[in-house]
PDB file of N, CA and C in Angstrom:
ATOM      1  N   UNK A   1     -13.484   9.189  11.156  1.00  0.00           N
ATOM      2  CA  UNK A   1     -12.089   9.073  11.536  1.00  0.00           C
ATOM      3  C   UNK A   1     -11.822  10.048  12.689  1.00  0.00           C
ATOM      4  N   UNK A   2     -11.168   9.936  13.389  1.00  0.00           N
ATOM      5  CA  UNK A   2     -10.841  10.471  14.939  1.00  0.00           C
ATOM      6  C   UNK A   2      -9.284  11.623  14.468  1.00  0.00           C
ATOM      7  N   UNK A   3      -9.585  12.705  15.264  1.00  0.00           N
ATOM      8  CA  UNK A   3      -9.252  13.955  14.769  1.00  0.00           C
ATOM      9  C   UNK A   3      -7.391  13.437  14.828  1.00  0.00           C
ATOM     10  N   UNK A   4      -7.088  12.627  15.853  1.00  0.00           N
ATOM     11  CA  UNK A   4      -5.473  12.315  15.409  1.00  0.00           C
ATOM     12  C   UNK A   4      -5.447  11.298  14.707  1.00  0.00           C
ATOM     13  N   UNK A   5      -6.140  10.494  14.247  1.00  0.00           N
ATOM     14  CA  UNK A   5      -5.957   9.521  12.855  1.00  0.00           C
ATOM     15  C   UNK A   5      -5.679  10.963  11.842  1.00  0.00           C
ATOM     16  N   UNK A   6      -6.621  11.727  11.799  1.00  0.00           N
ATOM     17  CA  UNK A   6      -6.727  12.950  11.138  1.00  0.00           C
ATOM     18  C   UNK A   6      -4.787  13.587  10.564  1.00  0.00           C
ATOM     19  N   UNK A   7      -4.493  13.978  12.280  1.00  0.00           N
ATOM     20  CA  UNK A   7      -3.574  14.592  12.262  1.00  0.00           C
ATOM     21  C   UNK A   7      -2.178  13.415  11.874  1.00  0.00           C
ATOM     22  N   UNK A   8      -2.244  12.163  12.153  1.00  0.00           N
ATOM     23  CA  UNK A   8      -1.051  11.011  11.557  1.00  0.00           C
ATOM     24  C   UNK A   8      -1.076  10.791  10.028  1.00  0.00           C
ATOM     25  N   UNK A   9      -2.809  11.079   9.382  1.00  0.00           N
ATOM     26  CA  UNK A   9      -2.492  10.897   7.663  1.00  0.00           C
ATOM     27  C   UNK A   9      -2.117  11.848   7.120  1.00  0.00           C
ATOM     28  N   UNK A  10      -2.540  13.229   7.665  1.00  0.00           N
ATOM     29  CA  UNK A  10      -1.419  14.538   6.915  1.00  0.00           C
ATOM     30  C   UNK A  10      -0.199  15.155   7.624  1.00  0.00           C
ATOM     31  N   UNK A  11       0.233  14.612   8.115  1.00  0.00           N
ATOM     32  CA  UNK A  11       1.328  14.374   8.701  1.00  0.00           C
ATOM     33  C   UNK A  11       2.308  13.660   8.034  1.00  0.00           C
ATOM     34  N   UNK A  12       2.172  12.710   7.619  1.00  0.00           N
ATOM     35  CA  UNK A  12       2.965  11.434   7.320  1.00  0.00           C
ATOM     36  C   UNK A  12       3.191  11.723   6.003  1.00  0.00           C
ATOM     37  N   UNK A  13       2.006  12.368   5.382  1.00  0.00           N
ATOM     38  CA  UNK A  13       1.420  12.539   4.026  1.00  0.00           C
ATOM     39  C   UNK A  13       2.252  13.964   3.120  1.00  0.00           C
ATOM     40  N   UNK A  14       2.992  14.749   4.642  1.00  0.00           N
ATOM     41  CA  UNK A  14       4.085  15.908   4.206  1.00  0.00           C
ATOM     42  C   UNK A  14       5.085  15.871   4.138  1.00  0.00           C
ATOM     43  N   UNK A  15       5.309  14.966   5.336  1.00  0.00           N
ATOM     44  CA  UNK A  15       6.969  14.183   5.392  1.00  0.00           C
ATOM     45  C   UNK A  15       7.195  13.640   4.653  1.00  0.00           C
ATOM     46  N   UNK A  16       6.483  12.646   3.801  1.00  0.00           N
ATOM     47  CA  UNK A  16       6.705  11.972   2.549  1.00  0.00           C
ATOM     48  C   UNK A  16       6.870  12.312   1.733  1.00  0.00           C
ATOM     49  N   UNK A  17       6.370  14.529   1.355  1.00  0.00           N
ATOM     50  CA  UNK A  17       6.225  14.738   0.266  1.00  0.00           C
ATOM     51  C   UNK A  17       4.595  15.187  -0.591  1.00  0.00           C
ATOM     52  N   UNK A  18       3.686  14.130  -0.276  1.00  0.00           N
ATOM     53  CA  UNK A  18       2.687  14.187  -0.924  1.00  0.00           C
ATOM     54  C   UNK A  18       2.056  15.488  -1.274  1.00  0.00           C
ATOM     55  N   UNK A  19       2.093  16.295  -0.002  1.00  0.00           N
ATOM     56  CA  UNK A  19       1.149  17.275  -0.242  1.00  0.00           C
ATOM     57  C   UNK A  19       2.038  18.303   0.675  1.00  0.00           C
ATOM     58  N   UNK A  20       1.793  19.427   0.515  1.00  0.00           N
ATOM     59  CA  UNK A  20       2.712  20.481   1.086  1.00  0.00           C
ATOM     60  C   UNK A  20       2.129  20.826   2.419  1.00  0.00           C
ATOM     61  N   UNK A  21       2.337  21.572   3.137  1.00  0.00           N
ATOM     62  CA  UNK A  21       1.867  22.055   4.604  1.00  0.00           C
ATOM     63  C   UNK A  21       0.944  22.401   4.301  1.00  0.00           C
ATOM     64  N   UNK A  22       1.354  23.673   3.594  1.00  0.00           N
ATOM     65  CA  UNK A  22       0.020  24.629   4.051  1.00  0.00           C
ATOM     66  C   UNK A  22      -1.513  23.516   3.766  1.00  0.00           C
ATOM     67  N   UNK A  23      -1.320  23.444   2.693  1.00  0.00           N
ATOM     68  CA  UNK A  23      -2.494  22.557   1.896  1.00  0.00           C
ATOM     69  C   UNK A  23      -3.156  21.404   3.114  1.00  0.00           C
ATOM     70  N   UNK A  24      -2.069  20.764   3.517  1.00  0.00           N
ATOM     71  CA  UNK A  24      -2.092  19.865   4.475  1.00  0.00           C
ATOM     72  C   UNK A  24      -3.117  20.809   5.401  1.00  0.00           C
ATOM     73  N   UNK A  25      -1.970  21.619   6.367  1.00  0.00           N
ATOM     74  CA  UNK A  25      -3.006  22.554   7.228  1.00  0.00           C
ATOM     75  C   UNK A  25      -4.447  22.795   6.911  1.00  0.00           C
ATOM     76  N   UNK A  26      -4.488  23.304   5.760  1.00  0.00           N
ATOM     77  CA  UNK A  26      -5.782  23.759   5.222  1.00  0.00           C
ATOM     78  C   UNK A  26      -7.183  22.415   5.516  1.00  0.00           C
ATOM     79  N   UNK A  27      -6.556  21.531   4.698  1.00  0.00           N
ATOM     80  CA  UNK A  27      -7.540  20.339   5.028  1.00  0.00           C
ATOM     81  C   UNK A  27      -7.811  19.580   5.967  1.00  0.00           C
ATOM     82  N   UNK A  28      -6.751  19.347   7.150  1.00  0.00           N
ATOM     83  CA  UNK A  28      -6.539  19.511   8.131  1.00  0.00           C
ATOM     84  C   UNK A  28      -8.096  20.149   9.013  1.00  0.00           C
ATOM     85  N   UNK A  29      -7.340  21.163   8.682  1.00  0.00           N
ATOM     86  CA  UNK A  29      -8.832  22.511   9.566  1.00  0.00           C
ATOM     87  C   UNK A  29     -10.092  21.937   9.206  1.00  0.00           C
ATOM     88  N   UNK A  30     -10.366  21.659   7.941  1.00  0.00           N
ATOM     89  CA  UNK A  30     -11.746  21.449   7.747  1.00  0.00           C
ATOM     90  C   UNK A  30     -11.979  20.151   8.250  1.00  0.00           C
ATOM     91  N   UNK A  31     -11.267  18.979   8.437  1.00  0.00           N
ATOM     92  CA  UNK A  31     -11.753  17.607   8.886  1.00  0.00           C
ATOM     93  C   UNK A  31     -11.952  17.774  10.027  1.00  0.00           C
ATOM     94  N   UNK A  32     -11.224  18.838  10.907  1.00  0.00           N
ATOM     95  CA  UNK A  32     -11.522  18.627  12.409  1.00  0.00           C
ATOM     96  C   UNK A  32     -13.087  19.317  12.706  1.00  0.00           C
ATOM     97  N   UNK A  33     -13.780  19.855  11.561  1.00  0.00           N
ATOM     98  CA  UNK A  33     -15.269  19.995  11.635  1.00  0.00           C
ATOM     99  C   UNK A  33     -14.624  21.626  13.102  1.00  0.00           C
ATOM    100  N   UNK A  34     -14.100  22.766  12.982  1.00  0.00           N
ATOM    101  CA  UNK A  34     -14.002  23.326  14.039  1.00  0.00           C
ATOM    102  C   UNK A  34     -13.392  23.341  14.859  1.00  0.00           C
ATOM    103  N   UNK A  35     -12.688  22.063  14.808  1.00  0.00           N
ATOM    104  CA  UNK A  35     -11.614  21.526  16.409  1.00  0.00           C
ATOM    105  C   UNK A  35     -10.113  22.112  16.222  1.00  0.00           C
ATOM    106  N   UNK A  36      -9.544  22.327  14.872  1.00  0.00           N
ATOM    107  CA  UNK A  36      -8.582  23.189  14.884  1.00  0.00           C
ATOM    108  C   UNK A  36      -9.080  24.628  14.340  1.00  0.00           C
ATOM    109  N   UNK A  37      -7.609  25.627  14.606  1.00  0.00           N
ATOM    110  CA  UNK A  37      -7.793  26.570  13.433  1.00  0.00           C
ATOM    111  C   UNK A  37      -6.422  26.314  12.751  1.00  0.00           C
ATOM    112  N   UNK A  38      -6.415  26.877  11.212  1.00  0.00           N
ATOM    113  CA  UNK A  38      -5.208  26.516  10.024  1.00  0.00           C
ATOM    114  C   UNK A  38      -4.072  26.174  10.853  1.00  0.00           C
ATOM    115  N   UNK A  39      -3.558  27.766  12.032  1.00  0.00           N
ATOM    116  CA  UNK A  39      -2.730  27.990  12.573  1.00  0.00           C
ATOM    117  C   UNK A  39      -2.531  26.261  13.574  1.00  0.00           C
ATOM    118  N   UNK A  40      -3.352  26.290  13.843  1.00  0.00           N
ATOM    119  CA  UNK A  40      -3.349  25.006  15.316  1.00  0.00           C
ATOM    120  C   UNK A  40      -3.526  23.301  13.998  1.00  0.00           C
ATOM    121  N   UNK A  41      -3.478  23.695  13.136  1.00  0.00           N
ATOM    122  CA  UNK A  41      -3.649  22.255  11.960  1.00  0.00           C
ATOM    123  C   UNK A  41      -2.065  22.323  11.823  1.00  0.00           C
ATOM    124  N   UNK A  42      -1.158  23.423  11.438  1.00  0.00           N
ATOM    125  CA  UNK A  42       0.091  23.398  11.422  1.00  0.00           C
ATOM    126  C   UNK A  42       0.907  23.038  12.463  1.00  0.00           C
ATOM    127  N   UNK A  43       0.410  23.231  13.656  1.00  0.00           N
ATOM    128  CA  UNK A  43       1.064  22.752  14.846  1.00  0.00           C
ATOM    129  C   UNK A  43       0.700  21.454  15.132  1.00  0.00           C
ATOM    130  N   UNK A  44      -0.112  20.773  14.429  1.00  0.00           N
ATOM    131  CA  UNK A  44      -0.331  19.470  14.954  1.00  0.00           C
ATOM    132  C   UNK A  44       0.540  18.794  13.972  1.00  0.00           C
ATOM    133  N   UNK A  45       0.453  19.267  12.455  1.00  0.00           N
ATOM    134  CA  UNK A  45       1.278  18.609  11.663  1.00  0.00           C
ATOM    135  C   UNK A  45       3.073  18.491  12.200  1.00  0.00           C
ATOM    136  N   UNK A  46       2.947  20.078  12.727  1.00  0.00           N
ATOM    137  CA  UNK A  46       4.950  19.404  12.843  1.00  0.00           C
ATOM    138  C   UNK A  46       5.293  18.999  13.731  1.00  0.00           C
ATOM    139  N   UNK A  47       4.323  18.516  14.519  1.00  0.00           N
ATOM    140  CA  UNK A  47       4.309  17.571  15.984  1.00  0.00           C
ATOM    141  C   UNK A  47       3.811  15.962  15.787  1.00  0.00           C
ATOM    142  N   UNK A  48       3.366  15.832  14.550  1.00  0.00           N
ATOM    143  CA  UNK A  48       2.300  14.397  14.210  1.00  0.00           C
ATOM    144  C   UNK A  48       2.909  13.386  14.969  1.00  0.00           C
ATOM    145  N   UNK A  49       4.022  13.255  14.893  1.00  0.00           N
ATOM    146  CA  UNK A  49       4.263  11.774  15.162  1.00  0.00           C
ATOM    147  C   UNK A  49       4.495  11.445  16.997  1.00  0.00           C
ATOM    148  N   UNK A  50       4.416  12.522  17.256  1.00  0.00           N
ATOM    149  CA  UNK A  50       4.261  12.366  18.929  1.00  0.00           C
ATOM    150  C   UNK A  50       3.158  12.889  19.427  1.00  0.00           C
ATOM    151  N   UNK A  51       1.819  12.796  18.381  1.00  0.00           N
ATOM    152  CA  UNK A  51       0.924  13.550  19.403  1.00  0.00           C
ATOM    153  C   UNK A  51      -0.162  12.771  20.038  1.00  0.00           C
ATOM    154  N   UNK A  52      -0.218  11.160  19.403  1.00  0.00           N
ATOM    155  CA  UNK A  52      -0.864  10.181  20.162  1.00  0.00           C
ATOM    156  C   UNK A  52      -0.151   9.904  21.271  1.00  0.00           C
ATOM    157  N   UNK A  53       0.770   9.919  21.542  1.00  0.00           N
ATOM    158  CA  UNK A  53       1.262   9.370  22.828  1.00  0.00           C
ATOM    159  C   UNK A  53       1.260  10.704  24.083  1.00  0.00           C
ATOM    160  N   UNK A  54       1.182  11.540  23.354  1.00  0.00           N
ATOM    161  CA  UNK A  54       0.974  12.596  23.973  1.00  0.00           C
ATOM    162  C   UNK A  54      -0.422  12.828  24.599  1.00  0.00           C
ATOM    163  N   UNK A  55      -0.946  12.880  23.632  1.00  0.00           N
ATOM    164  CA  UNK A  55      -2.527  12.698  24.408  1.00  0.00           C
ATOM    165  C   UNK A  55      -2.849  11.621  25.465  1.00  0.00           C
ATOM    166  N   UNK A  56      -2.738  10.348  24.754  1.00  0.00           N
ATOM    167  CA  UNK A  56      -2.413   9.245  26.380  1.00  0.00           C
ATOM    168  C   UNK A  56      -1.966   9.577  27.461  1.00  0.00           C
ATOM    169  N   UNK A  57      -0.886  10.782  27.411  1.00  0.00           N
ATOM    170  CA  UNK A  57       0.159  10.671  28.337  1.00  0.00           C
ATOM    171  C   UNK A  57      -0.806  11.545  29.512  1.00  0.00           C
ATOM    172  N   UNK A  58      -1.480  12.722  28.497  1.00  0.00           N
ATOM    173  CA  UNK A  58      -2.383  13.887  29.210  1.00  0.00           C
ATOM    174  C   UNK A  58      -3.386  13.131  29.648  1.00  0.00           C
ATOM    175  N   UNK A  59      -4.009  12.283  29.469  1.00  0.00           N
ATOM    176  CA  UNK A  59      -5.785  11.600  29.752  1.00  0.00           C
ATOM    177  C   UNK A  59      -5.202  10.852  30.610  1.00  0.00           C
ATOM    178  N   UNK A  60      -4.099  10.346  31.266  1.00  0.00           N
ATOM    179  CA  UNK A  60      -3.281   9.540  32.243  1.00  0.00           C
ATOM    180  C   UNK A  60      -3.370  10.077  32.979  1.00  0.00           C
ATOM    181  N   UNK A  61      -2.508  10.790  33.057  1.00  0.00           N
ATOM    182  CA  UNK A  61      -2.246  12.254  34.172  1.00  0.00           C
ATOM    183  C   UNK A  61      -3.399  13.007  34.682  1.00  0.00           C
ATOM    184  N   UNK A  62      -4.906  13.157  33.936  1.00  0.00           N
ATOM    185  CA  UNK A  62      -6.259  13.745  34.230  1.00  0.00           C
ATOM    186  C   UNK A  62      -6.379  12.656  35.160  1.00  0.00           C
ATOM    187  N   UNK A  63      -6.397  11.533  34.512  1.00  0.00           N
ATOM    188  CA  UNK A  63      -7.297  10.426  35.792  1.00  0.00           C
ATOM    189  C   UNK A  63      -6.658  10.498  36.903  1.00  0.00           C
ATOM    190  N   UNK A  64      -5.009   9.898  36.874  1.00  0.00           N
ATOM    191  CA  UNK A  64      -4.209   9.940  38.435  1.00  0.00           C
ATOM    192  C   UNK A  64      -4.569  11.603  39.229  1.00  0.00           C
ATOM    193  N   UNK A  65      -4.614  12.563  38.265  1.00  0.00           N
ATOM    194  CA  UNK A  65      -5.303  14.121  38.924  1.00  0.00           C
ATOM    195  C   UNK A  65      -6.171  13.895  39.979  1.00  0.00           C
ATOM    196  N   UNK A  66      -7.405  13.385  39.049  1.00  0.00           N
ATOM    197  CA  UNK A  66      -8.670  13.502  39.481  1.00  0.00           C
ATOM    198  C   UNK A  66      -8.846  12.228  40.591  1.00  0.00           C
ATOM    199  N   UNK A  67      -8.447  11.175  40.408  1.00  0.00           N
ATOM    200  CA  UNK A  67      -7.907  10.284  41.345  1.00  0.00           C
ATOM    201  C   UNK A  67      -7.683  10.601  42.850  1.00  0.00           C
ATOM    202  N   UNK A  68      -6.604  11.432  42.793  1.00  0.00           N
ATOM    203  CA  UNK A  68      -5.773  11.932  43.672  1.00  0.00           C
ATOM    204  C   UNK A  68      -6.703  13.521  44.383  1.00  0.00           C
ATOM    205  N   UNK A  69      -6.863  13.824  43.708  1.00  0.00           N
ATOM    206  CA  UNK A  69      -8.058  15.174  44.330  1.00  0.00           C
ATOM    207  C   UNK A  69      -8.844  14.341  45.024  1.00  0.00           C
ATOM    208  N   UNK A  70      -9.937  13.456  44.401  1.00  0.00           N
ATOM    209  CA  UNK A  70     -11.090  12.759  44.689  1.00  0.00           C
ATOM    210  C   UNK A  70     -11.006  12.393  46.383  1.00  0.00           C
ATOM    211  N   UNK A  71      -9.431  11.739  46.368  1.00  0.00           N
ATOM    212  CA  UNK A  71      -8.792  11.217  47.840  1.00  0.00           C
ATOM    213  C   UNK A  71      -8.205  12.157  48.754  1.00  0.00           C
ATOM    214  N   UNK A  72      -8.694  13.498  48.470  1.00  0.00           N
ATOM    215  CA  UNK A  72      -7.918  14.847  49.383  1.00  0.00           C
ATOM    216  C   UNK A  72      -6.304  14.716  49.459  1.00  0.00           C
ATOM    217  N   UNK A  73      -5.906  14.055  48.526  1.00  0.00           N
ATOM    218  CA  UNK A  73      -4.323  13.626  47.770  1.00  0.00           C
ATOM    219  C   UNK A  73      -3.824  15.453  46.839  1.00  0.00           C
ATOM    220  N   UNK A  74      -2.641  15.608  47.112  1.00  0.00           N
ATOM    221  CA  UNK A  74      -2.299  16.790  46.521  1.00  0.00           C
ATOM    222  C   UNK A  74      -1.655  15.795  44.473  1.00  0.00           C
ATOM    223  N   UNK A  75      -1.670  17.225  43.802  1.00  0.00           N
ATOM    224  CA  UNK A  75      -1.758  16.550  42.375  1.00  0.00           C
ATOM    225  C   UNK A  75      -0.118  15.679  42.221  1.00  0.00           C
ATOM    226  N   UNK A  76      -0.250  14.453  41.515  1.00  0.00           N
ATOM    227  CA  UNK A  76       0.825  13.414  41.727  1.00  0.00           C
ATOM    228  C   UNK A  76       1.567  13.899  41.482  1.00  0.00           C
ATOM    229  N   UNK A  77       3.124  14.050  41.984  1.00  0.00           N
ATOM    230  CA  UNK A  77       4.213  14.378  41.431  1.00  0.00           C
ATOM    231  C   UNK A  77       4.656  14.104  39.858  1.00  0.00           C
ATOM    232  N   UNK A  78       4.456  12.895  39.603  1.00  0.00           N
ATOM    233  CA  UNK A  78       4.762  12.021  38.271  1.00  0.00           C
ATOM    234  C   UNK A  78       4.158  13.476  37.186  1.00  0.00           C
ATOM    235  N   UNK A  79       2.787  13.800  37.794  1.00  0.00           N
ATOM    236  CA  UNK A  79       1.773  14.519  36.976  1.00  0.00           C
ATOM    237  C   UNK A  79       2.470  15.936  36.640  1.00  0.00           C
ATOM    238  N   UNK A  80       3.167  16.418  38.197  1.00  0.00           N
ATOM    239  CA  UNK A  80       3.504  17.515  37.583  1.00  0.00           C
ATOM    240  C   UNK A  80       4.809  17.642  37.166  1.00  0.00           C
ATOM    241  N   UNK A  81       5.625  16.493  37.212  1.00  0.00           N
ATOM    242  CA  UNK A  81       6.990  16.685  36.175  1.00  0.00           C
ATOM    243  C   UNK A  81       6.747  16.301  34.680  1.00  0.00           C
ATOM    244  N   UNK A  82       5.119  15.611  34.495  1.00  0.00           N
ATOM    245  CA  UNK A  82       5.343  15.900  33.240  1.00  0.00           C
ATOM    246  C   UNK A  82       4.804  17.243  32.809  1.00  0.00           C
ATOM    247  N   UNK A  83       4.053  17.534  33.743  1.00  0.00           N
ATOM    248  CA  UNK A  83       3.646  18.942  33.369  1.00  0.00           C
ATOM    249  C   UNK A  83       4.734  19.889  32.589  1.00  0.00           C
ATOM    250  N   UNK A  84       5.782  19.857  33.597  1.00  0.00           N
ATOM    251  CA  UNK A  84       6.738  20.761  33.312  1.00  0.00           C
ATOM    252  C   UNK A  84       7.695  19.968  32.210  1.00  0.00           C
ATOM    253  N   UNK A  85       7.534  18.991  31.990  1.00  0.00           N
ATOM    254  CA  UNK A  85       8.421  18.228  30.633  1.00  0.00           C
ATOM    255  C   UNK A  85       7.398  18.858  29.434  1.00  0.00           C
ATOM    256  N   UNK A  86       6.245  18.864  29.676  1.00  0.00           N
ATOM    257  CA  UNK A  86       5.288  19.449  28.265  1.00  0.00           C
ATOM    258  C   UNK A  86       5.331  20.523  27.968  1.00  0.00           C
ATOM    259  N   UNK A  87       5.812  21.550  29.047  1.00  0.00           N
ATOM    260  CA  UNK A  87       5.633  22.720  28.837  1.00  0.00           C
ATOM    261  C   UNK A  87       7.058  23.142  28.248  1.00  0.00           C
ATOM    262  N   UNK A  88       8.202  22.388  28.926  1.00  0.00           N
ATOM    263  CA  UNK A  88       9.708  22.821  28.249  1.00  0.00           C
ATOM    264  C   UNK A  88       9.778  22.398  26.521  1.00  0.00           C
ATOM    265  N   UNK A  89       9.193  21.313  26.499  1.00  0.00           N
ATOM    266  CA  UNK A  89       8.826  20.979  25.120  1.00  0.00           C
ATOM    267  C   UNK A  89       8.123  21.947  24.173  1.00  0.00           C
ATOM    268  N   UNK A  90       6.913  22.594  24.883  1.00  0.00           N
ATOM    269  CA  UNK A  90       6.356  23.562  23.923  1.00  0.00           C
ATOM    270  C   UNK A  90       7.104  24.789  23.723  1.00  0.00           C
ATOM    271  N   UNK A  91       7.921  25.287  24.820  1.00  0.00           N
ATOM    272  CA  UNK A  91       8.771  26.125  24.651  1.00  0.00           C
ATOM    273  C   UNK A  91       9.774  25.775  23.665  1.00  0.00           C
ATOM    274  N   UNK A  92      10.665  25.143  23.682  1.00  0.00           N
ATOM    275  CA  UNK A  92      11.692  24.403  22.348  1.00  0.00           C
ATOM    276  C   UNK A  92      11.111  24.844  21.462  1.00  0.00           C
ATOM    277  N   UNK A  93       9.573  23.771  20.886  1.00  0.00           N
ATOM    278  CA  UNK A  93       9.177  24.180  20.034  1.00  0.00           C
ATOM    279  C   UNK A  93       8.588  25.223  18.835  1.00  0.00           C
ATOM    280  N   UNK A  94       8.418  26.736  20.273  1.00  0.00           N
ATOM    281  CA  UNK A  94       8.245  27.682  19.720  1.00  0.00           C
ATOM    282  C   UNK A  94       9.808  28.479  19.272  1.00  0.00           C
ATOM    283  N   UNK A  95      10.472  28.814  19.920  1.00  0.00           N
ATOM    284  CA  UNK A  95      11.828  28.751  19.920  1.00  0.00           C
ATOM    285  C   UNK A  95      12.150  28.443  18.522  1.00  0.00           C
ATOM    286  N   UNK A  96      11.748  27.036  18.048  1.00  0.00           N
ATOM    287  CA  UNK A  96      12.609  26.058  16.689  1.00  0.00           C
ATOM    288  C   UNK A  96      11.744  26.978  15.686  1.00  0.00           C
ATOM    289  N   UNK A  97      10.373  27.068  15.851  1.00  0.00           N
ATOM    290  CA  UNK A  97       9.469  27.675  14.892  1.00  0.00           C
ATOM    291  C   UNK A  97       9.988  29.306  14.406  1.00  0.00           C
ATOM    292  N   UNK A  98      10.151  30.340  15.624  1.00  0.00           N
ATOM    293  CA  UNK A  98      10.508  31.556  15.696  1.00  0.00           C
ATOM    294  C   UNK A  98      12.134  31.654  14.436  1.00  0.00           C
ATOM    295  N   UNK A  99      12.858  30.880  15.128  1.00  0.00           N
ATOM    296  CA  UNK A  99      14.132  30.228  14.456  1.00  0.00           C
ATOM    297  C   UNK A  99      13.702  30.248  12.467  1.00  0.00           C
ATOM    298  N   UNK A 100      13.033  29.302  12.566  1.00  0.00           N
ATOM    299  CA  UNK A 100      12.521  28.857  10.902  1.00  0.00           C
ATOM    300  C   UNK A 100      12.061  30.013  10.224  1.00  0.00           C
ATOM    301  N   UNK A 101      10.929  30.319  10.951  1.00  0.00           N
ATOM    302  CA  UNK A 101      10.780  32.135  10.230  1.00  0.00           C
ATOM    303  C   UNK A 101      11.365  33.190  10.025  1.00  0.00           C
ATOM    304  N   UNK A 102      12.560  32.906  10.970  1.00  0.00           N
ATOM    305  CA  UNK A 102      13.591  34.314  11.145  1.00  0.00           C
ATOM    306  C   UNK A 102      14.697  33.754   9.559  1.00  0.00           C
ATOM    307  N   UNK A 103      14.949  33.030   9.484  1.00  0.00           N
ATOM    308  CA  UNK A 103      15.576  32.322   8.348  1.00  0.00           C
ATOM    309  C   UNK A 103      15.396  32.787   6.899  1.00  0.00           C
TER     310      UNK A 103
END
């Protein structure tokens, strides 16, 4: 199974209830064989449901990159407003997290 099939069944699987985070996290870590740590299994979980399209969005943006380099082309605009849409996003997100703990 492919590490975001991974991250959509315990994901889905917390929101529903089934199984709690951490636990989630925990097992999480070990399916990715290394590819997460606990900490980075929790961040994929409270992101699950946008992180396939997310990845598309990044392996898009590599090719039009590399595309565009290849052709002595400067990096696509498109590429770097999402840049900066991903990055305002991760900011929020730490922000919402900092928020939850302070609670």
């Amino acid at each position: 199974m492919a590490l975001i099939d991974d991250i959509e069944f315990y994901g889905s699987r917390v929101d529903a209830g089934d199984i709690d985070r951490a636990q989630a996290a925990q097992l999480l870590a070990q399916a990715s064989g290394g590819g997460l740590t606990v900490l980075g299994a929790e961040q994929a979980i409270d992101t699950w449901k946008g992180q396939r399209a997310r990845g598309e969005q990044m392996l898009a943006d590599v090719v039009d990159t590399l595309r565009a380099l290849d052709n002595g082309r400067p990096v696509p605009e498109h590429v770097r407003q999402n840049m900066r849409s991903r990055a305002r996003e991760d900011c929020l997100r730490m922000i919402r997290r900092i928020s939850r703990e302070d609670s």
